[in-house]
C-alpha atoms as a PDB file:
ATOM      1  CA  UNK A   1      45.246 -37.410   7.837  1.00  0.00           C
ATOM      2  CA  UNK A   2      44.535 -39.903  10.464  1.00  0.00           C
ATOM      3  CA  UNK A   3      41.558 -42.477  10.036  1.00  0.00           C
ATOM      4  CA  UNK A   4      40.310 -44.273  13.525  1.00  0.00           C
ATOM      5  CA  UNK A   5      38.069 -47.547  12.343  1.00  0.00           C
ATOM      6  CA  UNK A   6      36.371 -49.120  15.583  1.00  0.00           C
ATOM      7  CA  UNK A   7      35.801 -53.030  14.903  1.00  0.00           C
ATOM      8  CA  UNK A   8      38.311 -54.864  13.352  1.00  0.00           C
ATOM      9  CA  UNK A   9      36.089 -57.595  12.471  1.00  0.00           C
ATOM     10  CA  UNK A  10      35.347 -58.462   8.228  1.00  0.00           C
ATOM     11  CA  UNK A  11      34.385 -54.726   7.275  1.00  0.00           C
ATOM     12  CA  UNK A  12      36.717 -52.840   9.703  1.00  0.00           C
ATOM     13  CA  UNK A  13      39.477 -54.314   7.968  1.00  0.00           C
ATOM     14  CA  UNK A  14      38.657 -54.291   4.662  1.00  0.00           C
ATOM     15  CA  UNK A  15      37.520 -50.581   4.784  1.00  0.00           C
ATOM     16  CA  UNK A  16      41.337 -50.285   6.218  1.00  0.00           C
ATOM     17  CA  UNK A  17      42.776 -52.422   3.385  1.00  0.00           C
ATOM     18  CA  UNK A  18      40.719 -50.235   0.925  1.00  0.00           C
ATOM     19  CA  UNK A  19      42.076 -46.842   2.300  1.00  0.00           C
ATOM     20  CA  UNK A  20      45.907 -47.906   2.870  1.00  0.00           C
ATOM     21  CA  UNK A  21      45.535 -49.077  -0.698  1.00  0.00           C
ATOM     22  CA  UNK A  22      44.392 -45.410  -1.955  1.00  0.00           C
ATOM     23  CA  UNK A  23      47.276 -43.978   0.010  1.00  0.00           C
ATOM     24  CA  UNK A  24      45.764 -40.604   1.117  1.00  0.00           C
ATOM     25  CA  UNK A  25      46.004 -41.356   5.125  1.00  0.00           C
ATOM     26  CA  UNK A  26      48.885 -41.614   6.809  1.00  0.00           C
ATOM     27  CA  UNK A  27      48.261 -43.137   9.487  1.00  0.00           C
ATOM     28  CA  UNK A  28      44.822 -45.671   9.935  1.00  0.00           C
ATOM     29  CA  UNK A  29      43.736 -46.823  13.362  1.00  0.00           C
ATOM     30  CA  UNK A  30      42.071 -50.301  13.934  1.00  0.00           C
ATOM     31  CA  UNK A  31      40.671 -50.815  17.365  1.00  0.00           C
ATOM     32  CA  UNK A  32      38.627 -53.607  18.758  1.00  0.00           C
ATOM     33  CA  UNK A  33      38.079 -55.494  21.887  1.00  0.00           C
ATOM     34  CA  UNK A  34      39.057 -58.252  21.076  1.00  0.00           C
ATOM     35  CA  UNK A  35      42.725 -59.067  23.006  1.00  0.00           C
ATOM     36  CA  UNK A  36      45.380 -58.469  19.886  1.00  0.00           C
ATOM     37  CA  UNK A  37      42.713 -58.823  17.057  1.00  0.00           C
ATOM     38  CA  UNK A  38      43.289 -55.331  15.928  1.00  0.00           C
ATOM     39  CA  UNK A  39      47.336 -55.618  16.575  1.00  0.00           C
ATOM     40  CA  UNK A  40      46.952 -58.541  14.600  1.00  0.00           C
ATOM     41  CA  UNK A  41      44.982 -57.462  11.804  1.00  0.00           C
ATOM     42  CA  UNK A  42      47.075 -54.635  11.611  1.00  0.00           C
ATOM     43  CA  UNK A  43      50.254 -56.106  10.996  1.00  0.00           C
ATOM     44  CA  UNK A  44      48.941 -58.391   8.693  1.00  0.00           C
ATOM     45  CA  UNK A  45      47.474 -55.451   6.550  1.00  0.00           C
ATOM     46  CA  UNK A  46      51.024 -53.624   7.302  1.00  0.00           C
ATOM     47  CA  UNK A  47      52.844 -56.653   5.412  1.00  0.00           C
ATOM     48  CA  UNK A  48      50.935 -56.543   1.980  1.00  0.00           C
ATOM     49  CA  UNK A  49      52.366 -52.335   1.997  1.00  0.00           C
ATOM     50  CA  UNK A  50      55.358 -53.496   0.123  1.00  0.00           C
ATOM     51  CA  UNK A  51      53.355 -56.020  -2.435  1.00  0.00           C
ATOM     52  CA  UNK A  52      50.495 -53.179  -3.159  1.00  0.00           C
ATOM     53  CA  UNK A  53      52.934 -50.294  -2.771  1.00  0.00           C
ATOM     54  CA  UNK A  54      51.225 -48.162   0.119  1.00  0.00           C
ATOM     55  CA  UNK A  55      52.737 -45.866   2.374  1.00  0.00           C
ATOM     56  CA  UNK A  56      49.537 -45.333   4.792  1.00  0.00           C
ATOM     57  CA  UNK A  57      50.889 -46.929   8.725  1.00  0.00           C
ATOM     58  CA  UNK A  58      48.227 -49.279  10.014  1.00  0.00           C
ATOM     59  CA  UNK A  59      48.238 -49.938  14.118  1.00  0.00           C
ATOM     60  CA  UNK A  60      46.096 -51.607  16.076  1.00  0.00           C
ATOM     61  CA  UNK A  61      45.212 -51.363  19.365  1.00  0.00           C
ATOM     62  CA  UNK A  62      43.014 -53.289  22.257  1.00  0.00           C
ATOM     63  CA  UNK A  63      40.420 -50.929  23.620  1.00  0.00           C
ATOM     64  CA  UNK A  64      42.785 -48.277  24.174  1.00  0.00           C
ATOM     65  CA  UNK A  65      41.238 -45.378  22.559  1.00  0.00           C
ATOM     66  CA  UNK A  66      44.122 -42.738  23.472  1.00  0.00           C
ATOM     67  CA  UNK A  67      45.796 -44.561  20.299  1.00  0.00           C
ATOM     68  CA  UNK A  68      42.845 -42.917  18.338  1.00  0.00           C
ATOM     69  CA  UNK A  69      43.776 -38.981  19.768  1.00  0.00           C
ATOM     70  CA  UNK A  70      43.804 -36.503  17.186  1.00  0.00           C
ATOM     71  CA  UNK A  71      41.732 -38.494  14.174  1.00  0.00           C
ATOM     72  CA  UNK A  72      40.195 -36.671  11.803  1.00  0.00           C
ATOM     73  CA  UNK A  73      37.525 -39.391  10.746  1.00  0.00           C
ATOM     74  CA  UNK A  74      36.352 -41.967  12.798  1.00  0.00           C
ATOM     75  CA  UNK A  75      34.199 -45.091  11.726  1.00  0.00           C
ATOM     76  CA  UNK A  76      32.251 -47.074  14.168  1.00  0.00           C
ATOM     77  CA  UNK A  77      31.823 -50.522  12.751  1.00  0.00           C
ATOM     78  CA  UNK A  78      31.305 -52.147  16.163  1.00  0.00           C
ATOM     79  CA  UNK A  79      28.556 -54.159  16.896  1.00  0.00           C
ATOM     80  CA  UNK A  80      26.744 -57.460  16.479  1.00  0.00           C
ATOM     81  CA  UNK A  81      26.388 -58.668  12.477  1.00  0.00           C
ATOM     82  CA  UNK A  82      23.377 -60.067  11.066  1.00  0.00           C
ATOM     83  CA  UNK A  83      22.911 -63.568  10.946  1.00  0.00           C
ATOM     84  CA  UNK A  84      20.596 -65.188   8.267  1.00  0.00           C
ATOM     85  CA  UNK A  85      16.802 -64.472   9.192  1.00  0.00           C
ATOM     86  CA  UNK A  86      17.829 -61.726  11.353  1.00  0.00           C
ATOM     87  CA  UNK A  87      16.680 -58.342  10.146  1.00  0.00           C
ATOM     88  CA  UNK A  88      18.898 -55.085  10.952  1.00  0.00           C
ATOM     89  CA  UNK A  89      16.504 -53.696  13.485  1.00  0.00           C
ATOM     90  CA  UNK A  90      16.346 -56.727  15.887  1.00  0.00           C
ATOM     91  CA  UNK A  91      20.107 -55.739  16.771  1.00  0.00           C
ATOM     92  CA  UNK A  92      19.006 -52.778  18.298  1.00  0.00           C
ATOM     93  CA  UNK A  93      19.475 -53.315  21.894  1.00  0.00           C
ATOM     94  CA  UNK A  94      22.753 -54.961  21.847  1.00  0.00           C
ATOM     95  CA  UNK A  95      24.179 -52.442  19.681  1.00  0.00           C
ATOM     96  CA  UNK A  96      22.986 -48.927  20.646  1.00  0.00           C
ATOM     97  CA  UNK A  97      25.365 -49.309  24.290  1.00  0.00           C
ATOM     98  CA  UNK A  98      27.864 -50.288  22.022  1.00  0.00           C
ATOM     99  CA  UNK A  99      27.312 -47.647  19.595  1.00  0.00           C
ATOM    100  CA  UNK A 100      26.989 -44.501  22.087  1.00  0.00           C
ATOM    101  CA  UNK A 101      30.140 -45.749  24.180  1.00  0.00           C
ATOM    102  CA  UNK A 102      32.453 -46.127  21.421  1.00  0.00           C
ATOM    103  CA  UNK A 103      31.246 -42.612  20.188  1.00  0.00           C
ATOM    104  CA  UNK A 104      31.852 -41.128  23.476  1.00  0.00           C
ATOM    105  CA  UNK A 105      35.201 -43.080  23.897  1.00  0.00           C
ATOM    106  CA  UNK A 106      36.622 -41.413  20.310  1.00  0.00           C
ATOM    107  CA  UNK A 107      35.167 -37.600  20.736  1.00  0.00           C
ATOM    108  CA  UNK A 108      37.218 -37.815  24.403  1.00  0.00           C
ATOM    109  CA  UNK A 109      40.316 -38.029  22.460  1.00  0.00           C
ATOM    110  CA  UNK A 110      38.965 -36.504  19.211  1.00  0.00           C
ATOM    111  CA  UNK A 111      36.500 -34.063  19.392  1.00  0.00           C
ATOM    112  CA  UNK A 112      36.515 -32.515  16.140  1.00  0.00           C
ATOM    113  CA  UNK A 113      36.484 -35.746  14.320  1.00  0.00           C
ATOM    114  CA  UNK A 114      33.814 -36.606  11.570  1.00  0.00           C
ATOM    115  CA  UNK A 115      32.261 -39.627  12.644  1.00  0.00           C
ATOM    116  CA  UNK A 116      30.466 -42.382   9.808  1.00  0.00           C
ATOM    117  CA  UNK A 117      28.293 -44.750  11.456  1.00  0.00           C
ATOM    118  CA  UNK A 118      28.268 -48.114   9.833  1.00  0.00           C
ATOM    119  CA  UNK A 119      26.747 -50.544  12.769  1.00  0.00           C
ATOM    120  CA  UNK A 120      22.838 -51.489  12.267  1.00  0.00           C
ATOM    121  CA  UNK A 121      20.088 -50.304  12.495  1.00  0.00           C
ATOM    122  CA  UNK A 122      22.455 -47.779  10.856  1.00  0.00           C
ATOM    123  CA  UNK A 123      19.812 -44.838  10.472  1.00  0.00           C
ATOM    124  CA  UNK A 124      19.054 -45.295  14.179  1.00  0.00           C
ATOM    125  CA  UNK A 125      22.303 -45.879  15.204  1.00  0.00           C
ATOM    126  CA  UNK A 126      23.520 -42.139  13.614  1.00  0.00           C
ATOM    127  CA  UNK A 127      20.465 -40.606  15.151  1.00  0.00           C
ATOM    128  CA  UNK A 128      21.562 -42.256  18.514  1.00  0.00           C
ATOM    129  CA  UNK A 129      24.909 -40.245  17.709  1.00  0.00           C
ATOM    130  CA  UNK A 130      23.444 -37.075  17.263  1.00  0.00           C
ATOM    131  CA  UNK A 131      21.046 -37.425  19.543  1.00  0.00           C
ATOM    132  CA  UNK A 132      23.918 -38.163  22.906  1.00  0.00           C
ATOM    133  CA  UNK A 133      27.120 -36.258  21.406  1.00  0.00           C
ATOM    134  CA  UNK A 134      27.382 -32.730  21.011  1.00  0.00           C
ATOM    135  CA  UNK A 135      28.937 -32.789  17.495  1.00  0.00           C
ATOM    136  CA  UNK A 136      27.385 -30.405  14.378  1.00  0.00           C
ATOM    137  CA  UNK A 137      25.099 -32.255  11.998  1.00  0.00           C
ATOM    138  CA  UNK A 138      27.185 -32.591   9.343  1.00  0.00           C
ATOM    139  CA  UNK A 139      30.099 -33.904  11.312  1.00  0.00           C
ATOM    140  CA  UNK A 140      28.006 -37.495  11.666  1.00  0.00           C
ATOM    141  CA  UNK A 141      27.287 -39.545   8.394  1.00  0.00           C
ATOM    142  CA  UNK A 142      25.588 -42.747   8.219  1.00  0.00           C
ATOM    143  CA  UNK A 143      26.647 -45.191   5.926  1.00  0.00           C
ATOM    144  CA  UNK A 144      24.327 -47.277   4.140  1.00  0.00           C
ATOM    145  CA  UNK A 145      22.797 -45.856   0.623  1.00  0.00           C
ATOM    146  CA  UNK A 146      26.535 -45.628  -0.387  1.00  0.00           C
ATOM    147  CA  UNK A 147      26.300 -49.486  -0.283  1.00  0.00           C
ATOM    148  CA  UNK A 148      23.000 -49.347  -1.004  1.00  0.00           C
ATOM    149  CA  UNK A 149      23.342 -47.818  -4.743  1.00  0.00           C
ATOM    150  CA  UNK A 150      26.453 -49.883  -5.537  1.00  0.00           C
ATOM    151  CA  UNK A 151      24.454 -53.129  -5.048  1.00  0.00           C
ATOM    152  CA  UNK A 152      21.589 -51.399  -6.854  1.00  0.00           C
ATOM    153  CA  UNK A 153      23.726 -50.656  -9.898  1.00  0.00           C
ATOM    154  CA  UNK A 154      25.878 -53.649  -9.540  1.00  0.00           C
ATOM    155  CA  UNK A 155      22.053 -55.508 -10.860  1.00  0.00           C
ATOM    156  CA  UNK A 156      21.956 -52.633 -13.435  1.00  0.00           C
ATOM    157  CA  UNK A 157      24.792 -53.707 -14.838  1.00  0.00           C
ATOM    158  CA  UNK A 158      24.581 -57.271 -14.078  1.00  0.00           C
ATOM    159  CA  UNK A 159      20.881 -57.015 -16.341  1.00  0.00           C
ATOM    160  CA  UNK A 160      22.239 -54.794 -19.306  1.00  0.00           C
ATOM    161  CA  UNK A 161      25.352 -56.936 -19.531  1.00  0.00           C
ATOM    162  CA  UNK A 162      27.703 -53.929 -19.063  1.00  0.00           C
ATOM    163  CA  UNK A 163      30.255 -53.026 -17.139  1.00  0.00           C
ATOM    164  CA  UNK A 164      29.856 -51.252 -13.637  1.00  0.00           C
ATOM    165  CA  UNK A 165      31.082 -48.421 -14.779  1.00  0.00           C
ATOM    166  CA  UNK A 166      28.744 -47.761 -17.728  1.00  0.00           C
ATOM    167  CA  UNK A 167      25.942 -47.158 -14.698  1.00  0.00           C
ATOM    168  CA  UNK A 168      24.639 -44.447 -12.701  1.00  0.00           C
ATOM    169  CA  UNK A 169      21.804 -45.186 -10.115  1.00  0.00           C
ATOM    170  CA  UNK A 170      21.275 -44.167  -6.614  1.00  0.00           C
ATOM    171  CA  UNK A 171      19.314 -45.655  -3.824  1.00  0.00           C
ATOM    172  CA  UNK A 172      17.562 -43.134  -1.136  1.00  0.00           C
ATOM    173  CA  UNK A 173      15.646 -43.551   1.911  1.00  0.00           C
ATOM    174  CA  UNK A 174      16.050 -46.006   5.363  1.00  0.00           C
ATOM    175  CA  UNK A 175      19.051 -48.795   5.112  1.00  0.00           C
ATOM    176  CA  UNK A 176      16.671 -51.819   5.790  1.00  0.00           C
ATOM    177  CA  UNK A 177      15.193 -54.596   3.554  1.00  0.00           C
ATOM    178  CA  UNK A 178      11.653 -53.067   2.882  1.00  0.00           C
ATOM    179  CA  UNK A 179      12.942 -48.850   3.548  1.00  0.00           C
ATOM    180  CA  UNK A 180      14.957 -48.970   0.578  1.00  0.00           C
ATOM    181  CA  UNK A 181      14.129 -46.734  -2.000  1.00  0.00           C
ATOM    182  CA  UNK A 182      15.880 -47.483  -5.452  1.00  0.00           C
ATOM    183  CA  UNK A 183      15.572 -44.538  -7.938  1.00  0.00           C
ATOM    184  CA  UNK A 184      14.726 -47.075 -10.917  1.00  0.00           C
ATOM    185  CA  UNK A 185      13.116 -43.650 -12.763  1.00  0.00           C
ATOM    186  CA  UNK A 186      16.377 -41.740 -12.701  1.00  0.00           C
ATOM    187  CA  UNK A 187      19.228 -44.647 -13.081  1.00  0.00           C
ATOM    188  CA  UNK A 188      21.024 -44.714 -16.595  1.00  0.00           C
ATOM    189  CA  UNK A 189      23.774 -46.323 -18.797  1.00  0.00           C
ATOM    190  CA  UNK A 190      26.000 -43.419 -20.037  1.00  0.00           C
ATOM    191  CA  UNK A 191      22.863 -40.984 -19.632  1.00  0.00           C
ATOM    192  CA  UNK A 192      20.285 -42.992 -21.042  1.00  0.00           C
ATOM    193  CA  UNK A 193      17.676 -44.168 -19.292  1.00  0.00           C
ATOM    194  CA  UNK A 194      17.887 -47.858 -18.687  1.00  0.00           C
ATOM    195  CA  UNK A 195      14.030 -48.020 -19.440  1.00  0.00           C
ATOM    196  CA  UNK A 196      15.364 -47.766 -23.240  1.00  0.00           C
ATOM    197  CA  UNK A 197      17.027 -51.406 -22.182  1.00  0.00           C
ATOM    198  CA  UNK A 198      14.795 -53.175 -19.986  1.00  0.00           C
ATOM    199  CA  UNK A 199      11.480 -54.136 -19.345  1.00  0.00           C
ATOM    200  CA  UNK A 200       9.553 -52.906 -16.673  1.00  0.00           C
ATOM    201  CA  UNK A 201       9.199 -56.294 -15.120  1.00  0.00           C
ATOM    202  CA  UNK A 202      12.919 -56.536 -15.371  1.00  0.00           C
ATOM    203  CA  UNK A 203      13.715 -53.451 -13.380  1.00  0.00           C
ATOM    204  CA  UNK A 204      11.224 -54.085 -10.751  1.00  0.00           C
ATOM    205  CA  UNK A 205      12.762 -57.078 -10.237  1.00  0.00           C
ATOM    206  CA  UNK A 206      16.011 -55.564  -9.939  1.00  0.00           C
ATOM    207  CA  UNK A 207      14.638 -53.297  -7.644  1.00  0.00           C
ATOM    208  CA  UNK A 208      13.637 -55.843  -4.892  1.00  0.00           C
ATOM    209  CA  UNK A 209      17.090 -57.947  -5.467  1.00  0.00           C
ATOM    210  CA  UNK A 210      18.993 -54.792  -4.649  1.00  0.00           C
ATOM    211  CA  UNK A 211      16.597 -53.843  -1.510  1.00  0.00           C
ATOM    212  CA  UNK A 212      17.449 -57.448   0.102  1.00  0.00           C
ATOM    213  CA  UNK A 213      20.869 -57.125  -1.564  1.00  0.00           C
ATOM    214  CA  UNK A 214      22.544 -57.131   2.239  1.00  0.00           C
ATOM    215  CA  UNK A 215      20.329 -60.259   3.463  1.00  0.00           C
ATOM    216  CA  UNK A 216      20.702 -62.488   0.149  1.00  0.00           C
ATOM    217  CA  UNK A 217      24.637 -62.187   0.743  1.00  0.00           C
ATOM    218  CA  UNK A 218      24.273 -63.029   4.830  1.00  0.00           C
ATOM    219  CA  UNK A 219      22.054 -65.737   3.781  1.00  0.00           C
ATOM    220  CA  UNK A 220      24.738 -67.095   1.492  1.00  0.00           C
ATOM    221  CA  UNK A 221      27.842 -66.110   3.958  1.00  0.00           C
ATOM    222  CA  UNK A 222      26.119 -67.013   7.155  1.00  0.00           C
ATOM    223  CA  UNK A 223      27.170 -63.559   8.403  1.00  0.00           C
ATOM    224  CA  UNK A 224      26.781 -59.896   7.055  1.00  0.00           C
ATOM    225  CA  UNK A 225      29.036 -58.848   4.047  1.00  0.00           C
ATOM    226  CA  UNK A 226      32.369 -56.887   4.165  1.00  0.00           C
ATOM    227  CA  UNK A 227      33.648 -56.268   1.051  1.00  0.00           C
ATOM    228  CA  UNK A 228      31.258 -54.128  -0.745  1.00  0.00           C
ATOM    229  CA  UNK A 229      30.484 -52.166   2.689  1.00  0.00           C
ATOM    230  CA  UNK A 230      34.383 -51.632   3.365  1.00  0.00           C
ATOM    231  CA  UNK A 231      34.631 -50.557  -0.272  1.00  0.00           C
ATOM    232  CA  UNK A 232      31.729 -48.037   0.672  1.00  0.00           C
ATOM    233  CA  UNK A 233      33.093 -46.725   3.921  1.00  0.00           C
ATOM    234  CA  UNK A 234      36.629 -46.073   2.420  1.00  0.00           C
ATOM    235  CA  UNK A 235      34.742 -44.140  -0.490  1.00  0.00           C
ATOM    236  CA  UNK A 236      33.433 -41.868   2.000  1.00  0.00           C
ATOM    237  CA  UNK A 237      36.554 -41.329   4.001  1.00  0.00           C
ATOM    238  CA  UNK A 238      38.104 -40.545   1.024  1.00  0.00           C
ATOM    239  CA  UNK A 239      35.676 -37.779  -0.266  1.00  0.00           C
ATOM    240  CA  UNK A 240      35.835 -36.259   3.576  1.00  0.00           C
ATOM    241  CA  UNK A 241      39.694 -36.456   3.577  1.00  0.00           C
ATOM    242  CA  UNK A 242      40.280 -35.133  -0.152  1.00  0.00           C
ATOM    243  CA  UNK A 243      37.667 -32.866   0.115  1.00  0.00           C
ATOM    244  CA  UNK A 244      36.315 -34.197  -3.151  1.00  0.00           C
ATOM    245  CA  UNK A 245      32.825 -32.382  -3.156  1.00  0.00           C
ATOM    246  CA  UNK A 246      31.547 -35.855  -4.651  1.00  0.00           C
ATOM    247  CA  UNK A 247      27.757 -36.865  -4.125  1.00  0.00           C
ATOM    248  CA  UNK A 248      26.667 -39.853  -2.072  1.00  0.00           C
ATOM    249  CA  UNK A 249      23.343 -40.881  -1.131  1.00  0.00           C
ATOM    250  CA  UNK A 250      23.967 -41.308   3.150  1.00  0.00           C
ATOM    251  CA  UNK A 251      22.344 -41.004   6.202  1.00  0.00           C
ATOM    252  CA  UNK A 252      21.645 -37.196   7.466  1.00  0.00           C
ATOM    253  CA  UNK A 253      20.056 -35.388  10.075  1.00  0.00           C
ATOM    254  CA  UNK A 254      16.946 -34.057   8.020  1.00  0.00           C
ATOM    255  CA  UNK A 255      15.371 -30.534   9.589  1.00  0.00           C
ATOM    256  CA  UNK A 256      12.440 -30.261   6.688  1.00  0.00           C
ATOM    257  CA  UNK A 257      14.908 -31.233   3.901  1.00  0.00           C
ATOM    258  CA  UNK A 258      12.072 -34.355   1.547  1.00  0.00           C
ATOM    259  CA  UNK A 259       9.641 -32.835   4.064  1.00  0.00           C
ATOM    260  CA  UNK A 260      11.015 -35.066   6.784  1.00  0.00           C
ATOM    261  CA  UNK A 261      12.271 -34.090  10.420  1.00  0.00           C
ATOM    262  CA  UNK A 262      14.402 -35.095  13.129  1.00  0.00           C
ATOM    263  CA  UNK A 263      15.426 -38.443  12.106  1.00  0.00           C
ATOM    264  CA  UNK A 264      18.289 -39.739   9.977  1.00  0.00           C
ATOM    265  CA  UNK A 265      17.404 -41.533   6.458  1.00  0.00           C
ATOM    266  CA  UNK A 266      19.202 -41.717   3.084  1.00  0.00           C
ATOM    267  CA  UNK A 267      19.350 -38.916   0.692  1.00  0.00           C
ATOM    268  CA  UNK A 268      21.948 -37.027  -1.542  1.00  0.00           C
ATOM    269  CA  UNK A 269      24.773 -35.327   0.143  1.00  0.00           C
ATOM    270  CA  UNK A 270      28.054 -33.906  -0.333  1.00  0.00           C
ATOM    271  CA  UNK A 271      30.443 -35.361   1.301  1.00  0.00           C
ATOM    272  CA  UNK A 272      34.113 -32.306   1.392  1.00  0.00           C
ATOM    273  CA  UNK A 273      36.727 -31.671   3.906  1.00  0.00           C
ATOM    274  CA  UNK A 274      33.750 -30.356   6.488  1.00  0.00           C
ATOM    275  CA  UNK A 275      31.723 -33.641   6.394  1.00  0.00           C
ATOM    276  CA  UNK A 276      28.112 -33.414   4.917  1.00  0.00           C
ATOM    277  CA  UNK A 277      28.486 -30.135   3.436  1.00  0.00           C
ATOM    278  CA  UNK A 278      24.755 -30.078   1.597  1.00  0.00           C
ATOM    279  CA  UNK A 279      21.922 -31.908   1.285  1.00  0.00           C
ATOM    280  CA  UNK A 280      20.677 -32.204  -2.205  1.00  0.00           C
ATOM    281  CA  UNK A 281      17.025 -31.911  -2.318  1.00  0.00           C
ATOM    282  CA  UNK A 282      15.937 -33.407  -5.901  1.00  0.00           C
ATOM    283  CA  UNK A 283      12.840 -33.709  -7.428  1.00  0.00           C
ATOM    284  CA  UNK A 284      10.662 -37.185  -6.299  1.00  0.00           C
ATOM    285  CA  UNK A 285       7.504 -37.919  -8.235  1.00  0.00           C
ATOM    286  CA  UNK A 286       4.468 -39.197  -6.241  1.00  0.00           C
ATOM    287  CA  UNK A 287       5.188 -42.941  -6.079  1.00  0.00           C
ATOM    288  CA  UNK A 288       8.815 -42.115  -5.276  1.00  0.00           C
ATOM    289  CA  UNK A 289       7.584 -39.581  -2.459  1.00  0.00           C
ATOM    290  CA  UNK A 290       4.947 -42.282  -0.950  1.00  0.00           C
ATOM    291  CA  UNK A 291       7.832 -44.369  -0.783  1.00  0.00           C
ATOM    292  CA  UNK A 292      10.236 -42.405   1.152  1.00  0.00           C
ATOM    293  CA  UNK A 293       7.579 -41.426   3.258  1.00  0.00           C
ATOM    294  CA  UNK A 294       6.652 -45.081   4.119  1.00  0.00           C
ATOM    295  CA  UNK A 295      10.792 -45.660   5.210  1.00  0.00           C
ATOM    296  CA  UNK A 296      11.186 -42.732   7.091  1.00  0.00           C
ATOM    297  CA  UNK A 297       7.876 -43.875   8.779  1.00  0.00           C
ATOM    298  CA  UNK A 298       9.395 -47.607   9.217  1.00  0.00           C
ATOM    299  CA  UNK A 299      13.026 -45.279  10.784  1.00  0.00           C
ATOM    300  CA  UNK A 300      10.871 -43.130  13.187  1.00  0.00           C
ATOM    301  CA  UNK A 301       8.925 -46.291  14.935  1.00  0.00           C
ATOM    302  CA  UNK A 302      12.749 -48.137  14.671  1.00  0.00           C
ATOM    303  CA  UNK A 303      14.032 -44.411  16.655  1.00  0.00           C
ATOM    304  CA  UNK A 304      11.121 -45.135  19.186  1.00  0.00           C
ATOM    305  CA  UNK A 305      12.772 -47.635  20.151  1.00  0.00           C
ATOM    306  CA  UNK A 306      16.031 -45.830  21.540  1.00  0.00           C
ATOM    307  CA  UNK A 307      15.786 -44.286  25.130  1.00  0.00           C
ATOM    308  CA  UNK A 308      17.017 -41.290  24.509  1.00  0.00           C
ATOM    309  CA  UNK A 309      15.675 -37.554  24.682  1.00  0.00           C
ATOM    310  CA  UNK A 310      14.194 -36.186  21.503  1.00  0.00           C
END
């Protein structure tokens, strides 16, 4: 199983730390532009293998993508970050050429790779990569309500006092401070509503902390985040590469799946050995619909912007 991760900036490598340490690939690309940032991430990664006791190899490699040949699962990560004020959309211009020449660049020497799209606007950006590459729908994933729902029930947990793992919650819709749509309704601790625990005031609150969950942390950092979004990315690669079959909410193609079409937004998929191998249509009440509708209307005039075909 080989991995390919384009950037090797804060969340390229950590979503490599995160997979060596899980040992299921053997072998995990980092590439980047950067003269020797990758080689040099790389080896530095490849010299904690005997301190965490992993066997994955980690190489790196300046723009050359024939290193990458034969990946199974690519992640583009390449791009311009966010900077405090800066919304996801405004890097739109910069990073679509990036986007579209990186995919081209790995489907040369890969063409039956998976891809996961992590670079923002990331719903445009994997509708950009369906939209120029000739790859099956559920070969691209975007990555962004993985992140999205671990922030969400990381303020779950952080409100009820609980551990992480007592939560289940799941955020849907467009990966952008006012398209998020947290499932407050359907989240639980251990199956029970958290309604039985909180106040409404105190979940709508948590709500609109977890929807500007990405711009608090640049605001704090000066620059996007990278550990919770590497931690996402390797989850995915994971459930692609041990065909887990596990459910994530991530960024699909939609062809009259929520009553949505032809753009790429946030819902329930499951992620196995052929990519997104369903879309999991569950049931929305009205306030929940209106919502989703209102993102994928915010993704659509964020899509406009691309100059590509439709």
């Amino acid at each position: 199983m080989k991995v390919t991760i384009v950037g090797a900036g804060a969340v390229g490598a950590s979503c490599a730390e995160y997979i060596a340490i899980k040992n299921f690939a053997s072998e995990v690309v980092l590439i980047d532009i950067k003269e020797d940032y990758a080689e040099g991430k790389a080896m530095d990664l490849m010299q904690t293998a005997s301190l965490l006791g992993f066997d994955t190899k980690i190489t790196g490699s300046t723009n050359d993508y024939s290193k990458t040949a034969n990946s199974d699962i690519a992640v583009i990560t390449s791009g311009v970050p966010r900077k405090p004020g800066m919304t996801r959309e405004e890097l739109i211009g910069i990073n679509a050429d990036i986007v579209k020449s990186v995919s081209e660049s790995l489907l040369e020497h890969s063409p039956n790779a998976t891809l996961i799209v992590v670079s923002n606007p990331m719903d445009t950006m994997t509708y950009l990569v369906h939209k120029t590459t000739n790859l099956p729908k559920n070969k691209i994933i975007g990555m962004g309500g993985a992140l999205d729902s671990a922030r969400f029930k990381y303020r779950i947990s952080e409100a009820l006092e609980c551990p992480a793992s007592d939560v289940d919650g799941m955020v849907i819709g467009g990966h952008s401070d006012t398209g998020m749509v947290p499932l407050t309704r359907l989240a639980t601790r251990n199956s029970v509503p958290v309604s039985k625990f909180l106040s409404e005031d105190r979940i709508s609150q948590i709500s609109e902390d977890t929807k500007v969950g990405g711009a608090t942390l640049t605001k704090m950092l000066g620059t996007s985040a990278w550990y919770a979004p590497g931690a996402a990315v390797s989850s995915l690669v994971q459930a692609i590469a041990c065909d887990q079959k596990k459910m994530f909410p991530c960024s699909a193609l939609l062809e009259g799946e929520y009553g949505l079409n032809d753009l790429c937004i946030g819902v329930p998929v499951i992620l196995g050995k052929d990519g997104i191998e369903k879309i999991v249509e569950i049931e929305l009440d009205d306030a929940e619909k209106a919502k989703l509708k209102e993102s994928a209307s915010g993704v659509s005039k964020t899509n406009d912007l691309l100059e590509v075909k439709k």
